[in-house]
PDB file of N, CA and C in Angstrom:
ATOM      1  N   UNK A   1     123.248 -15.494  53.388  1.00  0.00           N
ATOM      2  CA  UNK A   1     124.161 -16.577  53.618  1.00  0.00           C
ATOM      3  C   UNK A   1     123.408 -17.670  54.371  1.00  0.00           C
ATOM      4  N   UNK A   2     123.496 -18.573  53.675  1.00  0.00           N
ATOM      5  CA  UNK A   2     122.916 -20.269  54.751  1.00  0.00           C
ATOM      6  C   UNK A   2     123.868 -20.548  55.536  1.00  0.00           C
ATOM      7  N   UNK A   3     124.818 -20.377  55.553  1.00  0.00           N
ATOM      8  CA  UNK A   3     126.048 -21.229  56.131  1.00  0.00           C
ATOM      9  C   UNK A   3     127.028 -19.903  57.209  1.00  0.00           C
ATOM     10  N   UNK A   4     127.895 -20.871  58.365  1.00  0.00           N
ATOM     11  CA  UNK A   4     128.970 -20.384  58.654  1.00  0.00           C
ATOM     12  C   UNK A   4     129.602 -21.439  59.459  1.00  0.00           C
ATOM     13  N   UNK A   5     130.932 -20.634  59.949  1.00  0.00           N
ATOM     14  CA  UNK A   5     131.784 -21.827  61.186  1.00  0.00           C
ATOM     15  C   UNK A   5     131.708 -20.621  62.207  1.00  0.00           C
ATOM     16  N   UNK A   6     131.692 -21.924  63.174  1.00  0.00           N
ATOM     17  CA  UNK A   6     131.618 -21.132  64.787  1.00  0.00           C
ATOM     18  C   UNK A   6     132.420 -21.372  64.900  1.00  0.00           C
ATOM     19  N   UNK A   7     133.218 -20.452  65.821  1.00  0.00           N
ATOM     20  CA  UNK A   7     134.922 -21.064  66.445  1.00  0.00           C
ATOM     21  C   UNK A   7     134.388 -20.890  68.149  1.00  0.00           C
ATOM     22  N   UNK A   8     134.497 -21.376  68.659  1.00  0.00           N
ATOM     23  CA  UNK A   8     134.341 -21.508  70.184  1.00  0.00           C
ATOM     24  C   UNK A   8     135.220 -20.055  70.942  1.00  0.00           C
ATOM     25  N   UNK A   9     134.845 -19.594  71.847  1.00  0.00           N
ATOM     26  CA  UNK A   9     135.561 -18.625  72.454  1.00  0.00           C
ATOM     27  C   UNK A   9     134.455 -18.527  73.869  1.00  0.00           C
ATOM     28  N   UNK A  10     135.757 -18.141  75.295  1.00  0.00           N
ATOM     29  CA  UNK A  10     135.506 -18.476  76.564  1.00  0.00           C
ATOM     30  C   UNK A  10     133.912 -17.701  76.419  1.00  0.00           C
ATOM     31  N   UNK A  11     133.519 -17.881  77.629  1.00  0.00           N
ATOM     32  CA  UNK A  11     131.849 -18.160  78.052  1.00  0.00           C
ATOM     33  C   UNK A  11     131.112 -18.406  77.117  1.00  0.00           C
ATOM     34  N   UNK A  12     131.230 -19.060  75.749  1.00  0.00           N
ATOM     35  CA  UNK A  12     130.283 -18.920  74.939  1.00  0.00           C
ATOM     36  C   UNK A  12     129.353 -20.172  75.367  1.00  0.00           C
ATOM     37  N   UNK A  13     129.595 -20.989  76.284  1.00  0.00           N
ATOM     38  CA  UNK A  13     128.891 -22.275  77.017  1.00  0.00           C
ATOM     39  C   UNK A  13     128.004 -21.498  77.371  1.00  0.00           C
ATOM     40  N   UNK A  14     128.333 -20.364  78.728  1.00  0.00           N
ATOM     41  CA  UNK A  14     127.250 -19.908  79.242  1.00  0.00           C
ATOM     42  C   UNK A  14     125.990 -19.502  78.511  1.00  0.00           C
ATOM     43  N   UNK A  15     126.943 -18.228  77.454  1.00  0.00           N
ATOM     44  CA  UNK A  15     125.996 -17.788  77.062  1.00  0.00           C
ATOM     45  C   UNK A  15     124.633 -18.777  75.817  1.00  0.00           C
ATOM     46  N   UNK A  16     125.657 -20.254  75.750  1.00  0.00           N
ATOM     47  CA  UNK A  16     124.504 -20.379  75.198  1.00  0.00           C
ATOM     48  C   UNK A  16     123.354 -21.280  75.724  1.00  0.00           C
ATOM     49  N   UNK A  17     124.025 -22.077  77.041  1.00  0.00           N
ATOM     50  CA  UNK A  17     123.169 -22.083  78.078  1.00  0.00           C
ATOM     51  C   UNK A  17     121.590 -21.316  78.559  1.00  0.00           C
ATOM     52  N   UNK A  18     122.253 -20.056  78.663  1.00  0.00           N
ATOM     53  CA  UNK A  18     121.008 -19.126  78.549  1.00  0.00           C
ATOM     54  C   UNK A  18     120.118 -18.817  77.821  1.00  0.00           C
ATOM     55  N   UNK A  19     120.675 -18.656  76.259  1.00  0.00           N
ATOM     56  CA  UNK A  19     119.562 -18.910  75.185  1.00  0.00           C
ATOM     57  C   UNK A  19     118.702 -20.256  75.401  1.00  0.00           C
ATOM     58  N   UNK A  20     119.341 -21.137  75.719  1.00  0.00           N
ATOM     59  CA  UNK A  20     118.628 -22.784  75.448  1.00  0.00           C
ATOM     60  C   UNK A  20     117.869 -22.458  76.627  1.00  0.00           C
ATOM     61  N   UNK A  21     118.254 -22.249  78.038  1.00  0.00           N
ATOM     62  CA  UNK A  21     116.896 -22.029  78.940  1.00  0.00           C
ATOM     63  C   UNK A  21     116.115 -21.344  78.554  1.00  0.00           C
ATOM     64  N   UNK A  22     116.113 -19.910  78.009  1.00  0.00           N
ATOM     65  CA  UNK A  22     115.046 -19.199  77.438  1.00  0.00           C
ATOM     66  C   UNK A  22     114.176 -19.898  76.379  1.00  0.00           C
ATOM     67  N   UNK A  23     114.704 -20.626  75.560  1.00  0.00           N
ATOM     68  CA  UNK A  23     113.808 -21.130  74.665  1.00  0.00           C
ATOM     69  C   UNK A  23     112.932 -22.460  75.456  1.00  0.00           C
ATOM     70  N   UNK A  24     113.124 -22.790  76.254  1.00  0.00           N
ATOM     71  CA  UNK A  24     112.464 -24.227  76.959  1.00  0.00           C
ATOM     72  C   UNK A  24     110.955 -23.412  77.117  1.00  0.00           C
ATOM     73  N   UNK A  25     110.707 -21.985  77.731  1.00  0.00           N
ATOM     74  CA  UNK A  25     109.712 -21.628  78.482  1.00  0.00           C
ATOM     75  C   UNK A  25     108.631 -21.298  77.418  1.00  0.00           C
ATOM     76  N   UNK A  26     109.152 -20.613  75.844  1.00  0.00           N
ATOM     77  CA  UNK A  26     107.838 -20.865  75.147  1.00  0.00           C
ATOM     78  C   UNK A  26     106.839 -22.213  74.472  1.00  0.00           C
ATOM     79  N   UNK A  27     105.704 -21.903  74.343  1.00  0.00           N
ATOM     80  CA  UNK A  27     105.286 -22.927  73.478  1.00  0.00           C
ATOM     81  C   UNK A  27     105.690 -23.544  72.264  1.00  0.00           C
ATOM     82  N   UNK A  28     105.433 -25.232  72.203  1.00  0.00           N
ATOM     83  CA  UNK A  28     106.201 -25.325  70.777  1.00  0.00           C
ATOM     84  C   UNK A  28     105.986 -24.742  69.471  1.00  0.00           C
ATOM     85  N   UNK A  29     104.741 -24.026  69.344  1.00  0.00           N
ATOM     86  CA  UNK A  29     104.436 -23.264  68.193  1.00  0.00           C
ATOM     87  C   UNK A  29     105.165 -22.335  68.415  1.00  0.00           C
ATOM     88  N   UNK A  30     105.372 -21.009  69.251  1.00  0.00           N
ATOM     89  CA  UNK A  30     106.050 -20.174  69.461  1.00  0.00           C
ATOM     90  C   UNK A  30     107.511 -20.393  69.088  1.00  0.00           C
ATOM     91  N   UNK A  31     108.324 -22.139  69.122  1.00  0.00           N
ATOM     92  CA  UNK A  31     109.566 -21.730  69.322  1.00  0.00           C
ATOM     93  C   UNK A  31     109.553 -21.952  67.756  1.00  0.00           C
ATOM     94  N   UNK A  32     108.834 -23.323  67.411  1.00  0.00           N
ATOM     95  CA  UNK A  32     108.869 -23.100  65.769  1.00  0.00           C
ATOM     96  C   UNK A  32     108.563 -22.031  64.608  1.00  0.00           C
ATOM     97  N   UNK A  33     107.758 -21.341  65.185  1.00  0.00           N
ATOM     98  CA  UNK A  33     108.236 -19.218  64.683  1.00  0.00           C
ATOM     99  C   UNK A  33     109.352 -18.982  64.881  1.00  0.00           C
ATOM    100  N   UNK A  34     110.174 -19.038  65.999  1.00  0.00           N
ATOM    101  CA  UNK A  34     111.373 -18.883  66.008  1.00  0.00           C
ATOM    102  C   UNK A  34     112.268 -19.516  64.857  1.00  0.00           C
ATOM    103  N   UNK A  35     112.171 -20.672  64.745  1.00  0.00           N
ATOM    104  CA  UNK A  35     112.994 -21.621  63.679  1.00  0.00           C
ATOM    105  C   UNK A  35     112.952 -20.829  62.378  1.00  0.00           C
ATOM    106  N   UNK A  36     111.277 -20.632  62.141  1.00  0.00           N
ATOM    107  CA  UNK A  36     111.415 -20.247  61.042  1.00  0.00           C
ATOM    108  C   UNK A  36     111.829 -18.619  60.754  1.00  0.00           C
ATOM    109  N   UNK A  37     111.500 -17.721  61.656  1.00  0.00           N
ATOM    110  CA  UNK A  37     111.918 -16.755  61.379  1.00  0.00           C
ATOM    111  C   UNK A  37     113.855 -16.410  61.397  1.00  0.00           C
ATOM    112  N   UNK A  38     114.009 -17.170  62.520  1.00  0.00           N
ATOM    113  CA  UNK A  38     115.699 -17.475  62.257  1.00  0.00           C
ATOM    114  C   UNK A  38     116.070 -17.984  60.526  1.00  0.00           C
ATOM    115  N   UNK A  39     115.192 -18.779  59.998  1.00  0.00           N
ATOM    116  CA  UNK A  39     115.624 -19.206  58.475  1.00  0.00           C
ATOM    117  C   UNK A  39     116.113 -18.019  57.640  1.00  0.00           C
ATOM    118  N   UNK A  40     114.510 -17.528  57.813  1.00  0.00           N
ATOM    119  CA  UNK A  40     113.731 -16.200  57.059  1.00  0.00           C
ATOM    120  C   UNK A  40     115.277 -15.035  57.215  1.00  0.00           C
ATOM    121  N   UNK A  41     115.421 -14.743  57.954  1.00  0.00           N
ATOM    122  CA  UNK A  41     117.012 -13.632  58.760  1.00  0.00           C
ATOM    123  C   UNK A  41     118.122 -14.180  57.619  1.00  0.00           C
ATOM    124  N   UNK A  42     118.327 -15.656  57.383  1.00  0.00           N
ATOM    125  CA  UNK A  42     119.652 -15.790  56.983  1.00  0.00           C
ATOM    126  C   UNK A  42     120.638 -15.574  58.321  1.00  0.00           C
ATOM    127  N   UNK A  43     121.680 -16.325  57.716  1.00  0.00           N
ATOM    128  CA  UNK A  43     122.913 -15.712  58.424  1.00  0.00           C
ATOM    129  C   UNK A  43     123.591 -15.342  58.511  1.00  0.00           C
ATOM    130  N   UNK A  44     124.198 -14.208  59.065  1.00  0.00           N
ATOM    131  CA  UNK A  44     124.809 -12.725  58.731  1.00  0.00           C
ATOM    132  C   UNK A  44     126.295 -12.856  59.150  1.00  0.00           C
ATOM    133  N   UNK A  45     126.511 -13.824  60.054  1.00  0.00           N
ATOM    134  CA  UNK A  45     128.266 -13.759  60.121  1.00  0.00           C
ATOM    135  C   UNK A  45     128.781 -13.396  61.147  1.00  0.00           C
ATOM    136  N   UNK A  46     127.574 -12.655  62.341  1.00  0.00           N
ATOM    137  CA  UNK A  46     127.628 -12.782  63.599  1.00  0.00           C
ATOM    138  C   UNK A  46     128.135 -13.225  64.224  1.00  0.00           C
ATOM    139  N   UNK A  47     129.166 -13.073  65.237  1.00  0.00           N
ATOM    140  CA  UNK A  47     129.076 -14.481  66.901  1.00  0.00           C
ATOM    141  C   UNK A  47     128.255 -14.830  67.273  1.00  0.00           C
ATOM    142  N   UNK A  48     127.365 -13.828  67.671  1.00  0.00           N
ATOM    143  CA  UNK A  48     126.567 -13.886  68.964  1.00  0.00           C
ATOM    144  C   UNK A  48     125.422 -14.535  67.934  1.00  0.00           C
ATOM    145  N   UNK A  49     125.009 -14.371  67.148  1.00  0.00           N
ATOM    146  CA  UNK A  49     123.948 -15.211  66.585  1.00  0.00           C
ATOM    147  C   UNK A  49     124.281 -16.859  66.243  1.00  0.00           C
ATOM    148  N   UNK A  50     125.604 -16.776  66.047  1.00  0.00           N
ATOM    149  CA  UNK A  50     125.621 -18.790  66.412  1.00  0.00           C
ATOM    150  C   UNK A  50     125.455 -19.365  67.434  1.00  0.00           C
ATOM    151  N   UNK A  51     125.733 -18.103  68.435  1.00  0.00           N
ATOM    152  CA  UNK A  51     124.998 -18.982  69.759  1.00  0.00           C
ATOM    153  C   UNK A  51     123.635 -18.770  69.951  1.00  0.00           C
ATOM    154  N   UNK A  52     122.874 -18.139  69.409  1.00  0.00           N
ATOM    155  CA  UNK A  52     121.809 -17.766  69.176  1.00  0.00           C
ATOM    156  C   UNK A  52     121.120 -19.029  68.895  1.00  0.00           C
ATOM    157  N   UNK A  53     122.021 -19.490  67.556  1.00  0.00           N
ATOM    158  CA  UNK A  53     121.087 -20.639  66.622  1.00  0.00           C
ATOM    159  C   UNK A  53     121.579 -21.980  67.104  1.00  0.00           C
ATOM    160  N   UNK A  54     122.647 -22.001  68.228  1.00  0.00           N
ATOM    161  CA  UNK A  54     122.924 -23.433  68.819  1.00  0.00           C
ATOM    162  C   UNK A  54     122.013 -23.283  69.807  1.00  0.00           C
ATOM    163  N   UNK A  55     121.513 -22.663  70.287  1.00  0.00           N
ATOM    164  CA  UNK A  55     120.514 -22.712  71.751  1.00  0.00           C
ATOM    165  C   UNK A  55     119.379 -22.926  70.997  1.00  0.00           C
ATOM    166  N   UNK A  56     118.934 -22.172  70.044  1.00  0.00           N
ATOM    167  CA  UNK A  56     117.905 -22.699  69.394  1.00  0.00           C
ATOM    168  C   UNK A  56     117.805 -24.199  68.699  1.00  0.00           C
ATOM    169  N   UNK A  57     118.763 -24.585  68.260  1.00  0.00           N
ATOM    170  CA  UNK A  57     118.937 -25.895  67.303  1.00  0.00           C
ATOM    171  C   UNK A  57     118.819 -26.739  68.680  1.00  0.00           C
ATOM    172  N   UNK A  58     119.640 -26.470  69.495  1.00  0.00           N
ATOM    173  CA  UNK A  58     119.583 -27.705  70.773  1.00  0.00           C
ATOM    174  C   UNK A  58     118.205 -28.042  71.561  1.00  0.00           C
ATOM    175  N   UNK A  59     117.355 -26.516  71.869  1.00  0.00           N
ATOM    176  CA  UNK A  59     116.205 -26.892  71.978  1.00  0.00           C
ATOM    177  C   UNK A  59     114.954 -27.669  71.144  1.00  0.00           C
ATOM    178  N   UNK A  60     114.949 -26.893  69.977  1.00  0.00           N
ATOM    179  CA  UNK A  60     114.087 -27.581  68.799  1.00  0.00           C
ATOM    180  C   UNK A  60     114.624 -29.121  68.782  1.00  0.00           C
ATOM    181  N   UNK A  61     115.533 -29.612  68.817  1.00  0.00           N
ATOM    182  CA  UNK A  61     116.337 -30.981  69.254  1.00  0.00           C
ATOM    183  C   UNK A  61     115.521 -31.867  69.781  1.00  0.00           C
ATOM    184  N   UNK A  62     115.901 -31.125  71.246  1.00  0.00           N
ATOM    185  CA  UNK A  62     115.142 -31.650  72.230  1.00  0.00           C
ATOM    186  C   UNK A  62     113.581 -32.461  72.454  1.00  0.00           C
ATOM    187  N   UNK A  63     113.306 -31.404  72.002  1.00  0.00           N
ATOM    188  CA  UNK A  63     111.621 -31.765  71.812  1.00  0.00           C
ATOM    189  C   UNK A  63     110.790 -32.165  70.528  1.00  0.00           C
ATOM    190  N   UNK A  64     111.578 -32.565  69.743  1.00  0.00           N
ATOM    191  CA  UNK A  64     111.870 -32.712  68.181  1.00  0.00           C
ATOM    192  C   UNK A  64     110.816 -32.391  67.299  1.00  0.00           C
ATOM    193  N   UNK A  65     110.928 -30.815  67.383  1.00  0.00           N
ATOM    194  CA  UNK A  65     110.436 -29.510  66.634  1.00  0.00           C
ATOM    195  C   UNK A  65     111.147 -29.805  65.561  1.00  0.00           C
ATOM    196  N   UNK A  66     110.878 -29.738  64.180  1.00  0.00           N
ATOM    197  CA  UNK A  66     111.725 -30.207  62.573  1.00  0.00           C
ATOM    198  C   UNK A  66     111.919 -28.547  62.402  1.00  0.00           C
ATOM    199  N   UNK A  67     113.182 -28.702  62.200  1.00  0.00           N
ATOM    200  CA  UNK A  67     114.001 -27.347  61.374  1.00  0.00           C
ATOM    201  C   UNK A  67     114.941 -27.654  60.393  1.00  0.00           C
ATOM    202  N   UNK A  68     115.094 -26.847  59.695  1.00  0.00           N
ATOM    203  CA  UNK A  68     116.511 -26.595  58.957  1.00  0.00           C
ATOM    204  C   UNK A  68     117.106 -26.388  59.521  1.00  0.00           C
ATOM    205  N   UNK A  69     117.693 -26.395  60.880  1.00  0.00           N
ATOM    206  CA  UNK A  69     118.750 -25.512  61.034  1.00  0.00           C
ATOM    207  C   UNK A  69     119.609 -26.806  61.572  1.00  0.00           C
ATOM    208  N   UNK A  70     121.109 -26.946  60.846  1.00  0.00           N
ATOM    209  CA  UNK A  70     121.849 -28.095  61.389  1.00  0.00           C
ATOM    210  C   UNK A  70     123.151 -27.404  62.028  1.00  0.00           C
ATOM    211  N   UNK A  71     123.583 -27.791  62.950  1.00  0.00           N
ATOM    212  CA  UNK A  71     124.592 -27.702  63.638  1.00  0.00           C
ATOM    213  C   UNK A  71     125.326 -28.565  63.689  1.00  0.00           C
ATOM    214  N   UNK A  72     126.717 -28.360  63.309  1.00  0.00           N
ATOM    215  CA  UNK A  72     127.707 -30.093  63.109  1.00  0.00           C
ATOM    216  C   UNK A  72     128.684 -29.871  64.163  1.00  0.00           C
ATOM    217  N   UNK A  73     129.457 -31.106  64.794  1.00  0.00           N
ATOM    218  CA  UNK A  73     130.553 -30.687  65.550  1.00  0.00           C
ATOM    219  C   UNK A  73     131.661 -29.929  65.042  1.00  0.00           C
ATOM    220  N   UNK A  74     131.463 -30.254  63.791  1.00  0.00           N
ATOM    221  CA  UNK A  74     132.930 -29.185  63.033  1.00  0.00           C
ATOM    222  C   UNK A  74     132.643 -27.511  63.337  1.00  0.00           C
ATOM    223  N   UNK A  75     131.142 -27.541  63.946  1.00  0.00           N
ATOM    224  CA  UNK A  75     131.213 -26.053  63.890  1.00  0.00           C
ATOM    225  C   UNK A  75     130.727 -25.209  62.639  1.00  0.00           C
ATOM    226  N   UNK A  76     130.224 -25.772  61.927  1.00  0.00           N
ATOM    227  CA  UNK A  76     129.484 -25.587  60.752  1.00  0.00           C
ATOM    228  C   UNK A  76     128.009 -25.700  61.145  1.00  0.00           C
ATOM    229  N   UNK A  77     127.416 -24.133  60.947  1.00  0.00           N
ATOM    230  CA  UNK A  77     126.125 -24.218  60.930  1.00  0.00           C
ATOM    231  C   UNK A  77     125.585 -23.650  60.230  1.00  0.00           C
ATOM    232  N   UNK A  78     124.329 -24.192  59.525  1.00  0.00           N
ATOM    233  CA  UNK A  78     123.472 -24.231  58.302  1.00  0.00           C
ATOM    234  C   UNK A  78     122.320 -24.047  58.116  1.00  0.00           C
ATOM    235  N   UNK A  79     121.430 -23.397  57.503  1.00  0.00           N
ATOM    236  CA  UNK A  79     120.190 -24.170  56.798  1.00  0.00           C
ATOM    237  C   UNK A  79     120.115 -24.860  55.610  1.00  0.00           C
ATOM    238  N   UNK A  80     119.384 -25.794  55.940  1.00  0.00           N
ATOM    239  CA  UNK A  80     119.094 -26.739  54.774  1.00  0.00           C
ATOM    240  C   UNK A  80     118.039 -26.144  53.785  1.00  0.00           C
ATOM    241  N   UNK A  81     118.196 -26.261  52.784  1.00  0.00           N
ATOM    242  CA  UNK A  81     117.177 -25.869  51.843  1.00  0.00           C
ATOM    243  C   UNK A  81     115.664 -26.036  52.002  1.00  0.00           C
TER     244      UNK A  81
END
């Protein structure tokens, strides 16, 4: 699956807070393995992995590491082909 919707539910700020600090501390090659191996996984339909891939998408963001991976406010998150 490329695709899903996140629905928000309580601490999921925190927890994804914490992913996004964890990802600040590797190198940018390191986090872009991440990107891509997150592609490589697909997405399975998880909770806990959309916050997974918003802490990741927000970091790669940040420092503007190029991914597929889009995150929309609707809560729709993706890879792009």
């Amino acid at each position: 699956m490329l695709s899903q919707i996140y629905q928000d539910r309580p601490s999921d700020a925190e927890i994804i807070e914490d992913y996004y600090q964890g990802f600040q501390k590797p190198e940018d090659e390191e986090l872009t393995q991440k990107c891509i191996v997150a592609k490589r996984q697909g997405i399975f339909g998880v909770h806990r992995q959309s916050l997974y891939l918003i802490g990741l998408f927000k970091e790669a963001k940040d420092i503007a590491i190029s991914t597929d991976l889009d995150v929309q406010r609707n809560g729709i998150i993706s890879f792009n082909n």
